[in-house]
C-alpha atoms as a PDB file:
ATOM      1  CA  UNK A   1     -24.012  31.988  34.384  1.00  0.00           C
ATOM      2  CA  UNK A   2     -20.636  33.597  35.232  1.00  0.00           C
ATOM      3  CA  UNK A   3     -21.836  35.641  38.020  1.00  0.00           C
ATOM      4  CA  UNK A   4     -18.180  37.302  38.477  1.00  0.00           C
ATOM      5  CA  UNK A   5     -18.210  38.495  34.819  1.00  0.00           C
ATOM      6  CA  UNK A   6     -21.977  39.723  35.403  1.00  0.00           C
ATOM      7  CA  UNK A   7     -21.481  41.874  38.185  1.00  0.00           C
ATOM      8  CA  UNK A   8     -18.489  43.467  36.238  1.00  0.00           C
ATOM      9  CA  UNK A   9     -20.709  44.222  33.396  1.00  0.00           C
ATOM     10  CA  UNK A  10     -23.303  45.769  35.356  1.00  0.00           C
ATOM     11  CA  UNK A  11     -21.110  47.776  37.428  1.00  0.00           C
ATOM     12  CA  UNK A  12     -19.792  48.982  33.797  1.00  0.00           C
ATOM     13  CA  UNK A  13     -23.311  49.821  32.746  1.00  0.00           C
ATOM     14  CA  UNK A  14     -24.279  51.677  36.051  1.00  0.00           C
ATOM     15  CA  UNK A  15     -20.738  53.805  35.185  1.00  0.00           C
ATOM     16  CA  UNK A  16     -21.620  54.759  31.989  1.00  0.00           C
ATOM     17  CA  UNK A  17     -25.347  54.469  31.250  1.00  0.00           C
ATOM     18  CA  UNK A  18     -25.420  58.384  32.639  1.00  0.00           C
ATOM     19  CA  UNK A  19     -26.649  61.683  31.499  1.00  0.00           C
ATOM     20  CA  UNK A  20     -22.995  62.610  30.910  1.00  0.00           C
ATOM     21  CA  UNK A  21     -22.687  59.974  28.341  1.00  0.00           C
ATOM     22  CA  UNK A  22     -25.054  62.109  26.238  1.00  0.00           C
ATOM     23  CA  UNK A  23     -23.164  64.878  24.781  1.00  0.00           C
ATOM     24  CA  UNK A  24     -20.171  62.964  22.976  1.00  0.00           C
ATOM     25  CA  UNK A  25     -22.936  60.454  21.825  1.00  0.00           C
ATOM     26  CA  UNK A  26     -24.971  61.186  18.304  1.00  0.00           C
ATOM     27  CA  UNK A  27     -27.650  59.823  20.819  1.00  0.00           C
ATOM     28  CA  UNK A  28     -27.696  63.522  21.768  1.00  0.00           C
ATOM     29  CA  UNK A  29     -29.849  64.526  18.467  1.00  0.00           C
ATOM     30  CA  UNK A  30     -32.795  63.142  18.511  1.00  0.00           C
ATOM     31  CA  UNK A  31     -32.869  64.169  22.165  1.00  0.00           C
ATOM     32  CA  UNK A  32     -33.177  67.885  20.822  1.00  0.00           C
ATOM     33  CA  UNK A  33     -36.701  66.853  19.654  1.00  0.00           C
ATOM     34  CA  UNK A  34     -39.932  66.280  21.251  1.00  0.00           C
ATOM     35  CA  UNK A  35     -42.168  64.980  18.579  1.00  0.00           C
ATOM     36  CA  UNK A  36     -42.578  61.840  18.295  1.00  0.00           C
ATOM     37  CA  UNK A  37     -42.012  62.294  13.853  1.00  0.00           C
ATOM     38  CA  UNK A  38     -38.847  64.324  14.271  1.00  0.00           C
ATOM     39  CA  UNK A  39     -37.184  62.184  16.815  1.00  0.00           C
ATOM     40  CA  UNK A  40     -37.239  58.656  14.598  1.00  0.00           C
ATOM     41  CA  UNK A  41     -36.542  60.770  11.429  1.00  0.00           C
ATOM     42  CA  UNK A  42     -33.532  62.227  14.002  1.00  0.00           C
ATOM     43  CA  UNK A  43     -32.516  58.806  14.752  1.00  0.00           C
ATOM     44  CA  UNK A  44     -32.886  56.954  11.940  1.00  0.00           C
ATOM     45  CA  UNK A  45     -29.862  59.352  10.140  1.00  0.00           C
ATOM     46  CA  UNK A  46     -27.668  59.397  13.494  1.00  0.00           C
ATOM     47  CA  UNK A  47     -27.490  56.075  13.441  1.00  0.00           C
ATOM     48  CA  UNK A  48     -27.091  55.809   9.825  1.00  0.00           C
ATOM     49  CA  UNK A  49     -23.669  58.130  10.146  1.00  0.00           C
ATOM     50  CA  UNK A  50     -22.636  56.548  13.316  1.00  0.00           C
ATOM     51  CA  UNK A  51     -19.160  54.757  12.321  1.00  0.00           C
ATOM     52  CA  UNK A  52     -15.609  55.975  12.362  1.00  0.00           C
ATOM     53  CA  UNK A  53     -14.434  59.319  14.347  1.00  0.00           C
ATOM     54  CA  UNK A  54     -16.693  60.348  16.941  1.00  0.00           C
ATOM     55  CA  UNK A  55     -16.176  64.175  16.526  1.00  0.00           C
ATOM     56  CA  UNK A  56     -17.221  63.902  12.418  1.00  0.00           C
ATOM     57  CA  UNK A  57     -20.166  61.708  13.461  1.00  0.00           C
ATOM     58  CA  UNK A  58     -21.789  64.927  15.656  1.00  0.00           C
ATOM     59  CA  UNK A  59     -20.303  67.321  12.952  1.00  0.00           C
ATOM     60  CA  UNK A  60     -22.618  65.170   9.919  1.00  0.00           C
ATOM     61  CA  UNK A  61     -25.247  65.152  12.616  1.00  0.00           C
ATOM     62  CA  UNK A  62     -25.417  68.826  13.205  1.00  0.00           C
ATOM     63  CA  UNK A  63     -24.759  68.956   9.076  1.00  0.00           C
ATOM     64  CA  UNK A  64     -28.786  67.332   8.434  1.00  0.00           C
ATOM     65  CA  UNK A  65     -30.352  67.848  10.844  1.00  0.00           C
ATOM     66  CA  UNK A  66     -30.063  71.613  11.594  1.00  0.00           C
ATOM     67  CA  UNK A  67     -27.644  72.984   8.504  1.00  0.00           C
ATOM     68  CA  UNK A  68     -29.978  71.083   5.676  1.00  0.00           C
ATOM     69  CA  UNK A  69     -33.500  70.203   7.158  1.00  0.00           C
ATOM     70  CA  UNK A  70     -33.522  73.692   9.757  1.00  0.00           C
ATOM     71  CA  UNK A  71     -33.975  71.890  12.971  1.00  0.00           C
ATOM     72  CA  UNK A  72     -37.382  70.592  10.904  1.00  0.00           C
ATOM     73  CA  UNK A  73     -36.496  66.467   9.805  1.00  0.00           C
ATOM     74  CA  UNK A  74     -39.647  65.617   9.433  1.00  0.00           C
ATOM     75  CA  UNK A  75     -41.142  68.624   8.066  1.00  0.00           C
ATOM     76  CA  UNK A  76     -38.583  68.269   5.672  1.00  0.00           C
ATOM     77  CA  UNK A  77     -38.919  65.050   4.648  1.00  0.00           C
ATOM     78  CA  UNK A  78     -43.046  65.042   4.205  1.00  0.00           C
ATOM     79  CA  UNK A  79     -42.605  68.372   2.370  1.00  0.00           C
ATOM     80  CA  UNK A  80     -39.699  67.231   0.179  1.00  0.00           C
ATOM     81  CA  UNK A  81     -37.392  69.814   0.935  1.00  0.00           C
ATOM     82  CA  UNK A  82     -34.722  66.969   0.686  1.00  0.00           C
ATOM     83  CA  UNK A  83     -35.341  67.880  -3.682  1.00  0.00           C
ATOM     84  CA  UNK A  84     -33.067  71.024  -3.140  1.00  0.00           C
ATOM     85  CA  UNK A  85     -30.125  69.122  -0.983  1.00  0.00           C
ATOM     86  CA  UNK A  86     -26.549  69.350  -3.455  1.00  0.00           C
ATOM     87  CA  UNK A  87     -26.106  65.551  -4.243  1.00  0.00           C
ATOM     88  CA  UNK A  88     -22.690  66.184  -4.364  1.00  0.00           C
ATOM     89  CA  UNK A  89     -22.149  68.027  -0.719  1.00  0.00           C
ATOM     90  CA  UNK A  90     -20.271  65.386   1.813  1.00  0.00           C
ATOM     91  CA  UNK A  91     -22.019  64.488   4.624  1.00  0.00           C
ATOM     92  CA  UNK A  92     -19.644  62.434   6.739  1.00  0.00           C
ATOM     93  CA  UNK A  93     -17.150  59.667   4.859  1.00  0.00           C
ATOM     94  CA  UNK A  94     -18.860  58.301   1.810  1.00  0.00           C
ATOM     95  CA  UNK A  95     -22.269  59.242   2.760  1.00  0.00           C
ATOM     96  CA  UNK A  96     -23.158  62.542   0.575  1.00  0.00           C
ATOM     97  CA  UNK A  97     -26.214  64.478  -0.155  1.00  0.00           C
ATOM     98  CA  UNK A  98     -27.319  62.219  -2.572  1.00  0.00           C
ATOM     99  CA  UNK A  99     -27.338  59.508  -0.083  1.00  0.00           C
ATOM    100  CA  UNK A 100     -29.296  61.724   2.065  1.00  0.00           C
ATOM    101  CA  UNK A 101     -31.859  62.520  -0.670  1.00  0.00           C
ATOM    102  CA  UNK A 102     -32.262  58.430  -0.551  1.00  0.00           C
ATOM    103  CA  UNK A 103     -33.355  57.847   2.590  1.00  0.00           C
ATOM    104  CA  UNK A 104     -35.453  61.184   2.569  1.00  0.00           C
ATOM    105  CA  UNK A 105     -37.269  59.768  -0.075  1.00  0.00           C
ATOM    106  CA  UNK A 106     -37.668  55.845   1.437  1.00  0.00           C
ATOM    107  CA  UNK A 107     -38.414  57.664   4.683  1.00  0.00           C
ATOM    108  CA  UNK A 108     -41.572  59.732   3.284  1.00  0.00           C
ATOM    109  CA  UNK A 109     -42.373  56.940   1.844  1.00  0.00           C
ATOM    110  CA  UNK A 110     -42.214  54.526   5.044  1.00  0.00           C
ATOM    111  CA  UNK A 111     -44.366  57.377   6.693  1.00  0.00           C
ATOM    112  CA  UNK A 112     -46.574  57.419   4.341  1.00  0.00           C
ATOM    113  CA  UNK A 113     -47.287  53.630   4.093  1.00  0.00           C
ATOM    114  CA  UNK A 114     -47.642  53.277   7.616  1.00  0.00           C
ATOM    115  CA  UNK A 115     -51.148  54.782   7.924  1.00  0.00           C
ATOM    116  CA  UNK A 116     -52.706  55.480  11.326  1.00  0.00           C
ATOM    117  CA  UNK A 117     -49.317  54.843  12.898  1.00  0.00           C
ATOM    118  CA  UNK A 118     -47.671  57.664  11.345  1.00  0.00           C
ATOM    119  CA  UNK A 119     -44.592  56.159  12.626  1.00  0.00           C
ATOM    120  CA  UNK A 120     -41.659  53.750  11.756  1.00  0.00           C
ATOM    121  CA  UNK A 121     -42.319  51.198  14.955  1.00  0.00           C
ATOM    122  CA  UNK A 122     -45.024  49.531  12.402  1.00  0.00           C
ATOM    123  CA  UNK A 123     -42.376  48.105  10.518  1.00  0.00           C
ATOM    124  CA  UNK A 124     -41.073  46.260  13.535  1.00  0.00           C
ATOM    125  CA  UNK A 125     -44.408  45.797  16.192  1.00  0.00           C
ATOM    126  CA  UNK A 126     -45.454  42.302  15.458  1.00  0.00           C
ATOM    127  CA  UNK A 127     -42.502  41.093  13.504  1.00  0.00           C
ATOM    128  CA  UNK A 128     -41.219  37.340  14.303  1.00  0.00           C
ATOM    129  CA  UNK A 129     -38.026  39.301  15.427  1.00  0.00           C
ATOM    130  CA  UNK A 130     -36.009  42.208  14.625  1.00  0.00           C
ATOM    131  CA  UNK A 131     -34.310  41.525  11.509  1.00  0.00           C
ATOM    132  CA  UNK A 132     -37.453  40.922   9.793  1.00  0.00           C
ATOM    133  CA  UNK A 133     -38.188  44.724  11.035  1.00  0.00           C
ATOM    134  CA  UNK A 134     -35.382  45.951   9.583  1.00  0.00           C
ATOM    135  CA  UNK A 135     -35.504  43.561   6.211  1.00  0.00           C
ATOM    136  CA  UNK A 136     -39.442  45.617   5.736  1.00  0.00           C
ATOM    137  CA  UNK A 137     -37.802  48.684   6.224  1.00  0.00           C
ATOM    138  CA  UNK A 138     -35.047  48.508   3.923  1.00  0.00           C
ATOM    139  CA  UNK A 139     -37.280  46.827   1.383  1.00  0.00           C
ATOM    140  CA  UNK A 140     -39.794  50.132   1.637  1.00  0.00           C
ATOM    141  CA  UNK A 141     -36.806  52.343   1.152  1.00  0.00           C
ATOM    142  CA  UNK A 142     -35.604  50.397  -1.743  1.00  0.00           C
ATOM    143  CA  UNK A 143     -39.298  50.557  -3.280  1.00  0.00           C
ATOM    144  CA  UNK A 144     -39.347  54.227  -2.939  1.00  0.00           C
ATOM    145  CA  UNK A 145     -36.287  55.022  -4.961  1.00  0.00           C
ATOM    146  CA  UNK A 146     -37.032  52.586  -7.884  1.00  0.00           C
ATOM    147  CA  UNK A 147     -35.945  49.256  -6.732  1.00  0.00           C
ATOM    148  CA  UNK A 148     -32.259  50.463  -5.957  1.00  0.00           C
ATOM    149  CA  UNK A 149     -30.894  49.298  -2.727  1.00  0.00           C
ATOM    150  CA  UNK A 150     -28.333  51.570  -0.827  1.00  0.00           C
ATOM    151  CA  UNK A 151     -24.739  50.659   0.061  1.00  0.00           C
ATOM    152  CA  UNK A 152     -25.722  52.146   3.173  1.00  0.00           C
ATOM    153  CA  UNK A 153     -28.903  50.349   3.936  1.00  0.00           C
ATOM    154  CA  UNK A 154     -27.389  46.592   5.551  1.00  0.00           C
ATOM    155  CA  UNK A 155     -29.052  43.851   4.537  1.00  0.00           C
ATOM    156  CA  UNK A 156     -29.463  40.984   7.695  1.00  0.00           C
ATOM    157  CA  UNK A 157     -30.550  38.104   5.172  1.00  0.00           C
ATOM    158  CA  UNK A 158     -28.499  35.494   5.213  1.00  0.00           C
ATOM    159  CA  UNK A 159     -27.496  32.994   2.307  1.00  0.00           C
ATOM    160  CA  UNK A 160     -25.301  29.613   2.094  1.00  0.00           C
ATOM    161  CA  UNK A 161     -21.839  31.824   1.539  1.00  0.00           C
ATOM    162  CA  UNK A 162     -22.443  34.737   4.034  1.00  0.00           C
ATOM    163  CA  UNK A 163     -23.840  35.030   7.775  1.00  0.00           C
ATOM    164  CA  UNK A 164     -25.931  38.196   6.910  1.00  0.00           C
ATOM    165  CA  UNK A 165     -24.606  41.646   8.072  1.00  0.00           C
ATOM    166  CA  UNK A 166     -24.874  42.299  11.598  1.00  0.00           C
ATOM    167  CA  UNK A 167     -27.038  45.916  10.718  1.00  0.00           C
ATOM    168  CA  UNK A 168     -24.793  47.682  13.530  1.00  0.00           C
ATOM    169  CA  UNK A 169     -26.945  50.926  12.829  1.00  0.00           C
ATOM    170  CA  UNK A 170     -29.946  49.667  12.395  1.00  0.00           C
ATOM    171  CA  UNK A 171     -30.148  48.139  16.054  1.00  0.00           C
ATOM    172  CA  UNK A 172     -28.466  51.053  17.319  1.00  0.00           C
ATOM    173  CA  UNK A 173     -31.478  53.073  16.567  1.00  0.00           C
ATOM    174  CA  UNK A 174     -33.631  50.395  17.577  1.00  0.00           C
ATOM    175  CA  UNK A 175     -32.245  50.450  21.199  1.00  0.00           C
ATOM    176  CA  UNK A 176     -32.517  54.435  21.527  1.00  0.00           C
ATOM    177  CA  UNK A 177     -36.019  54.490  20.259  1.00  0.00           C
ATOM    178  CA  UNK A 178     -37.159  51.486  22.292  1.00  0.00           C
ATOM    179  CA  UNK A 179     -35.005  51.025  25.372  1.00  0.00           C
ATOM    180  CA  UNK A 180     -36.755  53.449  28.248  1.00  0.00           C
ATOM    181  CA  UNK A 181     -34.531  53.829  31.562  1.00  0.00           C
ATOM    182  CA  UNK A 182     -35.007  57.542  31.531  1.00  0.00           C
ATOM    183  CA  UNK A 183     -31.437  58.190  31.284  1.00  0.00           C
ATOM    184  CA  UNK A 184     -29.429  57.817  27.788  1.00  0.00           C
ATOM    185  CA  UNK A 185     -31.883  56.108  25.657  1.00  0.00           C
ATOM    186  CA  UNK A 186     -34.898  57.341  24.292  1.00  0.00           C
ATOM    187  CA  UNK A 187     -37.610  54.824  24.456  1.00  0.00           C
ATOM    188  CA  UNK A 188     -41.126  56.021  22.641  1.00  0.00           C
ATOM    189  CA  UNK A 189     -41.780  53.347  21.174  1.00  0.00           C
ATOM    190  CA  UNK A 190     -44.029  50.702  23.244  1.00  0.00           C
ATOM    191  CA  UNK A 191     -44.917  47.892  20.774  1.00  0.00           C
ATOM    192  CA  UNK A 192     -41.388  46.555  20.420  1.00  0.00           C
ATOM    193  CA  UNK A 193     -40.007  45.118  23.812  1.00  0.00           C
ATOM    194  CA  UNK A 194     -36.598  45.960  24.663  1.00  0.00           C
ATOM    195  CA  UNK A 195     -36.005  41.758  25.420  1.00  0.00           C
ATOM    196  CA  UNK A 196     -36.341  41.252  21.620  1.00  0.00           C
ATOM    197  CA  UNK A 197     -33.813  44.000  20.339  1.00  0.00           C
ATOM    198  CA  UNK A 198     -29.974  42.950  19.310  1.00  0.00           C
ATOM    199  CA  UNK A 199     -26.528  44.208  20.559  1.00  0.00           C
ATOM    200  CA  UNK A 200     -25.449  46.793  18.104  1.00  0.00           C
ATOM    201  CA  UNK A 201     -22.033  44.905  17.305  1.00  0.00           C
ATOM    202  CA  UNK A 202     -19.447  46.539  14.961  1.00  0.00           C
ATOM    203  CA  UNK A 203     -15.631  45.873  14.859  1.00  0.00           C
ATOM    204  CA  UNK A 204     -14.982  47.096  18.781  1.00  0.00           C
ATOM    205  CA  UNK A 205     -17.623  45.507  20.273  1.00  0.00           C
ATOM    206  CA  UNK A 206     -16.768  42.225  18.663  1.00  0.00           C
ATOM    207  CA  UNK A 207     -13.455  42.495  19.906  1.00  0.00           C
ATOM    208  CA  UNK A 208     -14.571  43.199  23.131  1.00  0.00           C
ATOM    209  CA  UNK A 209     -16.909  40.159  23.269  1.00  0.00           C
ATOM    210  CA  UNK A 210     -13.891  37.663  22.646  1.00  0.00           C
ATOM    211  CA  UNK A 211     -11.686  38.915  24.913  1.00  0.00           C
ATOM    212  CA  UNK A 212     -14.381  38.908  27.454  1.00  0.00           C
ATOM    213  CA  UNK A 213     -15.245  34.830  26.387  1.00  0.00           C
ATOM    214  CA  UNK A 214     -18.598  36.180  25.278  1.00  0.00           C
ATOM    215  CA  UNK A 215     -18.260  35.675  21.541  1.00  0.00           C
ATOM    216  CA  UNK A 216     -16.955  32.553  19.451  1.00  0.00           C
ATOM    217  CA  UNK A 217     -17.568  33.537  16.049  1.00  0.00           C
ATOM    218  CA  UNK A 218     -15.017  35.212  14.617  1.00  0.00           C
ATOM    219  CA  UNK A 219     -16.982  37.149  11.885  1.00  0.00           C
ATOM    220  CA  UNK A 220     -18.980  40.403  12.623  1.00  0.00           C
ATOM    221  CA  UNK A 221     -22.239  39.465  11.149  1.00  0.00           C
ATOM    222  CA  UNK A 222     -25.793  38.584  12.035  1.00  0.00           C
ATOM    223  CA  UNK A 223     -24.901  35.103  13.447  1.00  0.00           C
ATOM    224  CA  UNK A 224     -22.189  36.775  15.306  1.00  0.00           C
ATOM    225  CA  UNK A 225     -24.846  39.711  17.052  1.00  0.00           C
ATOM    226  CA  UNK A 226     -26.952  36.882  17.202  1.00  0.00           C
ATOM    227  CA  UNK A 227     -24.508  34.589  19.615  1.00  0.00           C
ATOM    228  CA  UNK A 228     -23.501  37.728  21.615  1.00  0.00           C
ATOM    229  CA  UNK A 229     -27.320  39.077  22.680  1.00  0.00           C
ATOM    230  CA  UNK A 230     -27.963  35.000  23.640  1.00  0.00           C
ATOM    231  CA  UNK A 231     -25.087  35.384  25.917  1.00  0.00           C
ATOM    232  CA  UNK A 232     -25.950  39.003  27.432  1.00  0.00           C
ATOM    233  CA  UNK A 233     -29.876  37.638  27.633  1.00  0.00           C
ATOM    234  CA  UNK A 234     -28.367  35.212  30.352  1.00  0.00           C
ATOM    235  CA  UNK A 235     -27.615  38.116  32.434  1.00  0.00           C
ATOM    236  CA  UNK A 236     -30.623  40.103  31.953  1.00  0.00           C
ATOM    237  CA  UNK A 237     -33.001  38.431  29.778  1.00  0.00           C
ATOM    238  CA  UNK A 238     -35.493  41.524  30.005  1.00  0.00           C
ATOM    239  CA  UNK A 239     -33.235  43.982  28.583  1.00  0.00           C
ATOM    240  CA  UNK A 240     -29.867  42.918  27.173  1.00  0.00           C
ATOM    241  CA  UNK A 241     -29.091  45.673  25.004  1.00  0.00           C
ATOM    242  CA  UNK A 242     -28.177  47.837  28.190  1.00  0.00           C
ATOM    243  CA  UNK A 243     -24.806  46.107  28.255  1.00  0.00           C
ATOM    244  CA  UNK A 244     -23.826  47.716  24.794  1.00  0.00           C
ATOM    245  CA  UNK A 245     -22.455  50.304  27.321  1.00  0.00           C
ATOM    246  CA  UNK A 246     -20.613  47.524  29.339  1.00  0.00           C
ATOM    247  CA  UNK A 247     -18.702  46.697  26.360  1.00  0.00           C
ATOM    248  CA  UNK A 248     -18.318  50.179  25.093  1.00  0.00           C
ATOM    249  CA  UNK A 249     -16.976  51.143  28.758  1.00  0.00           C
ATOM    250  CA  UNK A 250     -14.955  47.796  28.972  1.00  0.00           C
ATOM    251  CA  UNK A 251     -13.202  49.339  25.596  1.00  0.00           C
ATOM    252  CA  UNK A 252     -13.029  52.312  26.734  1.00  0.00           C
ATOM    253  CA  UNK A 253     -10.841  51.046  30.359  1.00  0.00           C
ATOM    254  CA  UNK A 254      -8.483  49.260  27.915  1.00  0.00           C
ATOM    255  CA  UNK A 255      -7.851  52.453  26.061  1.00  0.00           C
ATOM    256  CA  UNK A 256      -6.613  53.970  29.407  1.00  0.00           C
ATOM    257  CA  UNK A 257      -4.123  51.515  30.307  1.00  0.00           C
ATOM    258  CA  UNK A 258      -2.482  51.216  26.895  1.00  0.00           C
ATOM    259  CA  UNK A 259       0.881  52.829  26.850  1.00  0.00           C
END
């Protein structure tokens, strides 16, 4: 273990694992909510949205969950309000009110399938790992809306030409919902360990992991969050998704001293 690089990353994590982080975060959304329902149904689309500009990513978060659904997600998902959404109405970048009538729809239906649960942890509690979480997902959304898969649905699955996509939103929601240090995450669900979940790795965070000597692969993809979680497991095998805000913080210091 490099115990010098270690220390750096937690004292990164300590800096910016805070309450303050909150606000500029979509995180901040489903931390409006209290039930249990409305908070995954509040996380699920955050994360969904969460790429590109930060400021648009809060604007198409305030745009469902309080313009469209009333401050109501799951309410308005179980009573199909998502029917009267424009398809046509922008959302944030490509994703537009059609999209959001999608996963509406594979999200009643994912509810509705999960029986006593009444919650979306039962497609990950008990799973070999969490890809095959998010693969029963996915294939319950693509069920409900006739067999058609959505651009903005990843799929983790890998094949002979391709590494399988690293699902960057997908584990994202998976560490708010199950991480649960009372601070920045949210952490109600209890049947999926923290130890098992994956570094939510898009473009940035890859880069970050090479400079720091973390990552070898040079694609973005599963095998690529896959080699970078195995690496942060060695400094906190318990919880190694709390140094996604080491390496946002680490990208965020390099930002500063840029000319």
């Amino acid at each position: 273990m490099n115990k010098e690089l270690k220390a750096k990353l937690d004292a990164l994590v300590e800096r910016f694992n805070t309450p303050a982080f909150i606000e500029n975060d979509p995180v901040k959304f489903p931390r409006m909510f209290t039930e249990r329902q409305d908070i995954e149904v509040a996380a699920f689309l955050c994360a969904l949205i969460a790429w590109g500009n930060r400021k648009q990513i809060l604007n198409g978060c305030q745009k469902m969950l309080f313009d469209i659904m009333e401050g109501q997600p799951y309410d308005f998902v179980m009573g199909d309000g998502w029917r009267t959404i424009d398809p046509e109405i922008n959302i944030h970048r490509t994703f537009f009110g059609r999209d959001l009538q999608y996963m509406c729809k594979g999200l009643q239906w994912a509810f509705n399938v999960s029986n006593e649960w009444d919650s979306l942890e039962f497609a990950f509690a008990g799973q070999p790992d969490m890809w095959k979480g998010i693969e029963t997902l996915r294939s319950l959304f693509i069920h409900a809306n006739d067999g058609k898969p959505s651009k903005h649905l990843s799929n983790p699955a890998i094949n002979r030409h391709k590494g399988g996509s690293a699902c960057k939103r997908f584990n994202l929601m998976l560490r708010w919902l199950v991480r649960a240090d009372g601070i920045v995450d949210i952490g109600i669900w209890h049947d999926v360990k923290p130890s098992s979940l994956f570094i939510p790795l898009d473009v940035h965070v890859g880069r970050i992991g090479r400079e720091l000597g973390l990552l070898a692969r040079k694609q973005d993809d599963r095998l690529a969050v896959e080699e970078l979680t195995d690496k942060l497991r060695d400094f906190d095998i318990q919880d190694p998704c709390k140094y996604d805000f080491a390496l946002f913080g680490y990208g965020e210091s390099l930002k500063h001293k840029q000319p």
